[in-house]
Protein backbone atom coordinates (compact mmCIF):
# COMPACT_ATOMS: atom_id res chain seq x y z
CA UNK A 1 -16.94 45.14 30.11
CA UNK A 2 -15.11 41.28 30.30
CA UNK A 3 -12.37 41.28 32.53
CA UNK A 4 -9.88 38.51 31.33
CA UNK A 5 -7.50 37.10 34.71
CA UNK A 6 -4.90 35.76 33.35
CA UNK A 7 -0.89 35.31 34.36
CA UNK A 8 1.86 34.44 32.26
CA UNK A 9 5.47 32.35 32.86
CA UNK A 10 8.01 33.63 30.57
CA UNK A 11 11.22 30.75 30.00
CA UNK A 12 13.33 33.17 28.36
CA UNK A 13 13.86 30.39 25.33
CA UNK A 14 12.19 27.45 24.07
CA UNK A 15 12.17 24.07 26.17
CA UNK A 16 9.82 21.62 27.37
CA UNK A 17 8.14 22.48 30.55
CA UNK A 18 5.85 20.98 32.75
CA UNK A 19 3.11 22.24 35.06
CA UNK A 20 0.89 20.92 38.30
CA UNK A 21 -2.09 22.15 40.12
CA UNK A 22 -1.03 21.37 43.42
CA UNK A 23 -1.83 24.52 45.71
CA UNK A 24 -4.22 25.97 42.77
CA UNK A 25 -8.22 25.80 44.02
CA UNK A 26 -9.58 26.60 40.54
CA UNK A 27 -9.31 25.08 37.43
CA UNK A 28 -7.16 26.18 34.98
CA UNK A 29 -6.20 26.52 31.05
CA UNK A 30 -2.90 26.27 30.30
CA UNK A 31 -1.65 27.50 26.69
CA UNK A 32 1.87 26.84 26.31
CA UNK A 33 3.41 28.68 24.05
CA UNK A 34 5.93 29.12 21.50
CA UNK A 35 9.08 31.79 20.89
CA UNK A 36 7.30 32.71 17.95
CA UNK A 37 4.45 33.35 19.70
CA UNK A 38 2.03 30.27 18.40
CA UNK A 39 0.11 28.32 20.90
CA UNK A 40 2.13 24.71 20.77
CA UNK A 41 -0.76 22.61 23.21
CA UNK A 42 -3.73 23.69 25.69
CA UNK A 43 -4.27 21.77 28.45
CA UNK A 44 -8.46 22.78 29.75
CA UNK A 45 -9.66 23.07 32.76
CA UNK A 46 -6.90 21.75 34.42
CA UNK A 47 -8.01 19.40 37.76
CA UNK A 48 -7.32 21.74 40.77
CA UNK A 49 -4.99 20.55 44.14
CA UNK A 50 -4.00 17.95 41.75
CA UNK A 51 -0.30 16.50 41.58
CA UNK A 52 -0.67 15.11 37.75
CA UNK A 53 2.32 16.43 35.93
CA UNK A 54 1.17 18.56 32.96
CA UNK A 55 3.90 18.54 29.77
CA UNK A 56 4.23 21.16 27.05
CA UNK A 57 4.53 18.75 24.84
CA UNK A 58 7.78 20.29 23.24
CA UNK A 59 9.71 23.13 23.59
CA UNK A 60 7.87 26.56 24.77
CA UNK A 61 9.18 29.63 25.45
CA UNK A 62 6.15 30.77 27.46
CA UNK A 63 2.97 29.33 29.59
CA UNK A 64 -0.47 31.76 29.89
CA UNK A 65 -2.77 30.48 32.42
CA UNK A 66 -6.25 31.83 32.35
CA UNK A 67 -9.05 30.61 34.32
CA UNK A 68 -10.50 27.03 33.25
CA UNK A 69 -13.02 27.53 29.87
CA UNK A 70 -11.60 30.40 28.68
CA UNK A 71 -9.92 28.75 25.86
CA UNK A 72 -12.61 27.00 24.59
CA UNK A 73 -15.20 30.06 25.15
CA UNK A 74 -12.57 32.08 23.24
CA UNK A 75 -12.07 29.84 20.04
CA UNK A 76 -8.66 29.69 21.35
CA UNK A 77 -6.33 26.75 19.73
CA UNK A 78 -3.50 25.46 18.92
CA UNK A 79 -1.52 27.24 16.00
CA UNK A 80 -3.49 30.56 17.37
CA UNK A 81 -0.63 33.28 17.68
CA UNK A 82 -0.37 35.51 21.12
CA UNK A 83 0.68 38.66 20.62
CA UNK A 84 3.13 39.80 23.11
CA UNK A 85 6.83 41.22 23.21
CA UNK A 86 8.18 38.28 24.41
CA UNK A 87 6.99 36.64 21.09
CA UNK A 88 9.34 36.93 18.07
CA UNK A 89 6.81 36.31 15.71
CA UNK A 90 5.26 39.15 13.46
C-alpha cells in the first residue's frame, strides 16, 4: 500500500498566489491549481528553509503540496485535472 502525504490551500476563487519554504525542512511540489480543477504550473522539489518567493504564475483557485518528486514520479503535469469538490470542472 502507497501512502500519498499531501495538504491542500483552498483560495476560495481564482488569483495569483505565491508560496515560500521558509520554516518547511523537506522539499516540496507545489501544483497550483485552477477553479476548474486543471493544474496551471508545478513548481518540484521546492528548496527547503528557503525565502525565494514561489508565483502561481496566474490566477489559481487552489495549491496541493505533496512531498518533493511526487509529481514527476506520478506523470503529474500541467493541464492534468484534480479531482476534488472544490474544482468546478467535470
Amino acid at each position: 500500500m502507497r501512502v500519498l502525504r499531501w495538504t491542500v490551500f483552498d483560495f476560495h476563487r481564482d488569483q495569483e498566489v505565491s508560496f515560500w519554504m521558509q520554516n518547511t525542512y523537506i522539499p516540496l511540489d507545489m501544483l497550483f491549481i485552477r477553479g476548474d480543477g486543471r493544474i496551471l504550473r508545478i513548481a518540484e522539489n521546492t528548496e527547503p528553509l528557503s525565502t525565494r518567493v514561489i508565483p502561481s504564475g496566474g490566477p489559481v483557485r487552489a495549491v496541493l503540496e505533496v512531498i518533493g518528486g511526487t509529481a514527476r514520479k506520478l506523470g503529474i503535469a500541467p493541464g492534468d485535472r484534480v479531482a476534488h469538490p472544490i474544482f468546478s470542472g467535470r
